[in-house]
N, C-alpha and C. Protein backbone atom coordinates (compact mmCIF):
# COMPACT_ATOMS: atom_id res chain seq x y z
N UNK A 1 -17.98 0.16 9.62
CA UNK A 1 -16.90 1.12 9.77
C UNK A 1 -15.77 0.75 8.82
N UNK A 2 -15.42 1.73 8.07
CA UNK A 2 -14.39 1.46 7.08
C UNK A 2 -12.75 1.64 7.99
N UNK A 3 -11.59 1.04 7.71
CA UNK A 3 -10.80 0.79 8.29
C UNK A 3 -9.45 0.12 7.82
N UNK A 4 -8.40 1.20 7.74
CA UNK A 4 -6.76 1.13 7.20
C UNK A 4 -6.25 0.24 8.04
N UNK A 5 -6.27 0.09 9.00
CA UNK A 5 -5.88 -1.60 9.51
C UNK A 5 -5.50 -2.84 9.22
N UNK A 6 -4.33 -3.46 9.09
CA UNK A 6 -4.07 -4.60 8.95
C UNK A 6 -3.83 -5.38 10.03
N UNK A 7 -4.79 -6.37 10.63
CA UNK A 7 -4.66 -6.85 11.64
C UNK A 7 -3.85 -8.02 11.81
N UNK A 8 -2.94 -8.10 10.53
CA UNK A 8 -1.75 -9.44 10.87
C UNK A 8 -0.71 -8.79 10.24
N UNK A 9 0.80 -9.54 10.65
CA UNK A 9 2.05 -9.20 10.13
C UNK A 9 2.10 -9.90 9.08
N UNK A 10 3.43 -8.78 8.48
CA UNK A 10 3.54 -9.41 7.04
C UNK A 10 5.34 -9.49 6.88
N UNK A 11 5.87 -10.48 5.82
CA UNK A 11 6.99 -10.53 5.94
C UNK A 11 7.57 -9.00 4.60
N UNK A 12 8.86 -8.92 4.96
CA UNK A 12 9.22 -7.57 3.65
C UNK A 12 10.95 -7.78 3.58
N UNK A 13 11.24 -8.50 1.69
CA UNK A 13 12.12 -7.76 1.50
C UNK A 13 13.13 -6.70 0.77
N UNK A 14 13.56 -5.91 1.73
CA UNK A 14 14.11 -4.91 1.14
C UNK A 14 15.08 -4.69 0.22
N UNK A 15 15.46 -5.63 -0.42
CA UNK A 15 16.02 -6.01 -1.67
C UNK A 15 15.69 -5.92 -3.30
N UNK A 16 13.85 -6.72 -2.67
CA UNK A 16 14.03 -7.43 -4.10
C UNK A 16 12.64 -7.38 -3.15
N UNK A 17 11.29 -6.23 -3.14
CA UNK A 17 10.21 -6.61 -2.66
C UNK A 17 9.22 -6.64 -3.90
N UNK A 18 8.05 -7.78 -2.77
CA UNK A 18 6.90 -8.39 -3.98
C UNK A 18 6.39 -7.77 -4.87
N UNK A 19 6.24 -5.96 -3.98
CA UNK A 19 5.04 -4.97 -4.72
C UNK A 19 6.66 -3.76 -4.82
N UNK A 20 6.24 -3.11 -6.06
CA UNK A 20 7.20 -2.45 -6.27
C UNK A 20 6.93 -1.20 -5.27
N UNK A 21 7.59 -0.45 -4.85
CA UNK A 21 7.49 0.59 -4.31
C UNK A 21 8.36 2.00 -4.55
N UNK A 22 8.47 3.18 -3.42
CA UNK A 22 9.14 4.23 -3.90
C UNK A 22 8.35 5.49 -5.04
N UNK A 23 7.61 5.18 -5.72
CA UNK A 23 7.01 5.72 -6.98
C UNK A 23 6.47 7.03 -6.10
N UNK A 24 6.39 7.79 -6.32
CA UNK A 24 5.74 9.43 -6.57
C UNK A 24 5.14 10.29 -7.61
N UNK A 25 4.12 11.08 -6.92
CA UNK A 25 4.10 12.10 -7.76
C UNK A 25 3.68 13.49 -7.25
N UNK A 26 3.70 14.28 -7.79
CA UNK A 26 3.43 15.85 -7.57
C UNK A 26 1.63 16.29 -8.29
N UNK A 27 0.75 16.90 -7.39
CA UNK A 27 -0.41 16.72 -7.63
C UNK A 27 -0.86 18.48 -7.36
N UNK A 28 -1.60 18.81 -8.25
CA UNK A 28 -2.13 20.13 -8.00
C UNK A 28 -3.58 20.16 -7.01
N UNK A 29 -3.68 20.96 -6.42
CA UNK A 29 -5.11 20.83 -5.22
C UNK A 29 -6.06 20.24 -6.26
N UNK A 30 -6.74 19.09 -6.01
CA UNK A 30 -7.78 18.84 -6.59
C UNK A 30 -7.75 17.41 -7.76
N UNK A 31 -6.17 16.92 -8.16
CA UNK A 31 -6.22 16.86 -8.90
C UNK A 31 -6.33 14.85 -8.94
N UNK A 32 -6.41 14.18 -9.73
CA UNK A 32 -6.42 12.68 -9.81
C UNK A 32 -4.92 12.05 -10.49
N UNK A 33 -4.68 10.94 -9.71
CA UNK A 33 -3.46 10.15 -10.44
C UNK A 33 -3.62 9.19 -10.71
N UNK A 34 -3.14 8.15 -11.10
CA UNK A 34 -2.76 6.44 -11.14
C UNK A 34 -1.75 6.30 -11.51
N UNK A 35 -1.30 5.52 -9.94
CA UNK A 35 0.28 5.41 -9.49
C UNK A 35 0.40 3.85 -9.91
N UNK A 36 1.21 2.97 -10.84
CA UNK A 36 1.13 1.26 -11.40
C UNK A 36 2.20 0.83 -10.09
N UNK A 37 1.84 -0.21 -10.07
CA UNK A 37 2.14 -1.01 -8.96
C UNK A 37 2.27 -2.19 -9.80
N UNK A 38 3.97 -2.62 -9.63
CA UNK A 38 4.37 -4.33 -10.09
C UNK A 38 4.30 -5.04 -9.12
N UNK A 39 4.03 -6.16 -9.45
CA UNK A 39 3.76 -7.43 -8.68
C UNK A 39 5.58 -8.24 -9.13
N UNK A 40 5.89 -8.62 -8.20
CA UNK A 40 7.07 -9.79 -8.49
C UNK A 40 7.01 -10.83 -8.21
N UNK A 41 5.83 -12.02 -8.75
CA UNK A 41 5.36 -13.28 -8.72
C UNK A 41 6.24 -13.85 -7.65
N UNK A 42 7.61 -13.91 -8.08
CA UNK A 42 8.40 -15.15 -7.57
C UNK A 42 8.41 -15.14 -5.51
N UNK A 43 9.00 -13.15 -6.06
CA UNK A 43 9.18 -12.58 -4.43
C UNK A 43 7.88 -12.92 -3.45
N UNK A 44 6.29 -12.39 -4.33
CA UNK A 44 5.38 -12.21 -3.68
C UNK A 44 5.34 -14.01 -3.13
N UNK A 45 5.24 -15.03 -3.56
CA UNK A 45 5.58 -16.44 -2.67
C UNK A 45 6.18 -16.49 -1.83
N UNK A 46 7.31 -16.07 -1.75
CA UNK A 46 8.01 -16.12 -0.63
C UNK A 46 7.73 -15.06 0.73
N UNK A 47 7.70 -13.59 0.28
CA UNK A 47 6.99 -12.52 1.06
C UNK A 47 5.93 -11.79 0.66
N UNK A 48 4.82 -12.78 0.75
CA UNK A 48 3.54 -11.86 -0.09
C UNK A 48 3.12 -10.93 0.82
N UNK A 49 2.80 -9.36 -0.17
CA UNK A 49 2.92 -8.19 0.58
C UNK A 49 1.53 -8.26 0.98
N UNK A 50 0.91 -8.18 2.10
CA UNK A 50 -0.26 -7.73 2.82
C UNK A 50 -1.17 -6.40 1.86
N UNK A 51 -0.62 -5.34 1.96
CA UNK A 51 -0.85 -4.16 1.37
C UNK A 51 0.06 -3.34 0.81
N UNK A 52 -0.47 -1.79 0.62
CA UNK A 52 0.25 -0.62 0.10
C UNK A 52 0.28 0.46 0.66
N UNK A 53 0.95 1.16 1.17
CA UNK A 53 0.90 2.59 1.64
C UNK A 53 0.93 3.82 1.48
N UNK A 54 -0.15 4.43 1.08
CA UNK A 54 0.05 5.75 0.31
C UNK A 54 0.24 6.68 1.43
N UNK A 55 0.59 7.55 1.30
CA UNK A 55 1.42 8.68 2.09
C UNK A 55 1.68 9.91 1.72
N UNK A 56 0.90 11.15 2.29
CA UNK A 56 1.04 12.37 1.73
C UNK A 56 1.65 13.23 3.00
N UNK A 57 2.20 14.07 2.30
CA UNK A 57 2.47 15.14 3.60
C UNK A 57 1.48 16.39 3.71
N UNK A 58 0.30 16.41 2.87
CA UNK A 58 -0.81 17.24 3.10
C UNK A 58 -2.15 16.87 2.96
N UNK A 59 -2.58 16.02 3.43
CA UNK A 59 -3.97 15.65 3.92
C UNK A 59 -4.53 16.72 4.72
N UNK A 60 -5.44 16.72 4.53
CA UNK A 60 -6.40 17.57 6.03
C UNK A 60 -5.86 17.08 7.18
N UNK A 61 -6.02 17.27 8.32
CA UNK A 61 -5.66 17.05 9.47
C UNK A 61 -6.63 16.33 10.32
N UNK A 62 -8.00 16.67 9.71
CA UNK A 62 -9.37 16.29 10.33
C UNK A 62 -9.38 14.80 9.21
N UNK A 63 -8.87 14.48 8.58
CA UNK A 63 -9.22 13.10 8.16
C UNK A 63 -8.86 11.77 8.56
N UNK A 64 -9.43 10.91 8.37
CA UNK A 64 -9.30 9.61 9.45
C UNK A 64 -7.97 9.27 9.37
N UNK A 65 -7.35 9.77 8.19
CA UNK A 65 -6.19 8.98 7.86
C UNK A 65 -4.83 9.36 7.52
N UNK A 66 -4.82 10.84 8.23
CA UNK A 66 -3.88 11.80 8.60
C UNK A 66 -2.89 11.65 7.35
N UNK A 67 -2.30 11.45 7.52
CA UNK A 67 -0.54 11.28 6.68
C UNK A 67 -0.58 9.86 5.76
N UNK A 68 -0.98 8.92 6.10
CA UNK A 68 -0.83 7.50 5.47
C UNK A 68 -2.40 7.05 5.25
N UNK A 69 -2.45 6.15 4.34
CA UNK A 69 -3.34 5.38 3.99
C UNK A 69 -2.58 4.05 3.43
N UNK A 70 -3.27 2.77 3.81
CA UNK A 70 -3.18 1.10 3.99
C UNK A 70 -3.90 0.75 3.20
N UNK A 71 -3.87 0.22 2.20
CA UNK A 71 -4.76 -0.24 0.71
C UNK A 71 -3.94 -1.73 1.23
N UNK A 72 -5.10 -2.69 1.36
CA UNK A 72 -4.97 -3.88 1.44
C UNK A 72 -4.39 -5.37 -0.18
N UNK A 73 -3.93 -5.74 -0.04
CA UNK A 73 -3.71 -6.43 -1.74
C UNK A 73 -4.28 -7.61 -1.60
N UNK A 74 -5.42 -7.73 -2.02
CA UNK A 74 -5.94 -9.15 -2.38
C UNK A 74 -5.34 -10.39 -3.20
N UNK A 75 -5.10 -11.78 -2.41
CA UNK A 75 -4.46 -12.84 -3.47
C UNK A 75 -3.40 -13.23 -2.62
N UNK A 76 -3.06 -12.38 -1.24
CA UNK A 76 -1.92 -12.59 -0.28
C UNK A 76 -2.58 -14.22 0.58
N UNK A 77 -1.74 -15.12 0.84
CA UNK A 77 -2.16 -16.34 1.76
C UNK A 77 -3.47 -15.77 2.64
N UNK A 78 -3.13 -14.97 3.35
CA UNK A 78 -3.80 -14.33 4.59
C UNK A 78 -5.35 -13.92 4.12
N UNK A 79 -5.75 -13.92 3.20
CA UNK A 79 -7.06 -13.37 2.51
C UNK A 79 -7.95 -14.54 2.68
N UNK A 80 -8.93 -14.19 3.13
CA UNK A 80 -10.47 -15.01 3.97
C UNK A 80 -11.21 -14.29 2.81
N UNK A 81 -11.21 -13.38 1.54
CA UNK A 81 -12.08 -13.47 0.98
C UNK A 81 -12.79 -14.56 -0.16
């Protein structure tokens, strides 16, 4: 079973966070993006970010993952892979 779940806490700060965030874009039905995501070495030591949260306000309604989706970041302490 595939699964948006993060089953541990993570620290976050709102200052000066590990993974950059905020970024958007505007998408026509159908269409593909790639949204870049910075890493901030120093921050991510101190509060390494768990994951990412993508977030639409029009998903299907019938999909597992309604409004948000949890993209996990590999390289965080917490990683057993």
């Amino acid at each position: 079973m595939i699964s948006d779940s993060i089953a541990t806490t993570a620290r976050f700060n709102a200052f000066g966070s590990a993974l950059s965030n905020g970024q958007f874009l505007s998408l026509a039905p159908g269409e593909r993006a790639a949204v870049p995501v910075a890493l901030n070495p120093v921050e991510f030591a101190v509060t390494p970010a768990l994951g990412v949260m993508v977030v639409t306000l029009d998903n299907a309604n019938s999909s597992e993952h309604r409004q948000a989706m949890l993209l996990r970041v590999h390289g965080a302490e917490e990683d057993d892979d």
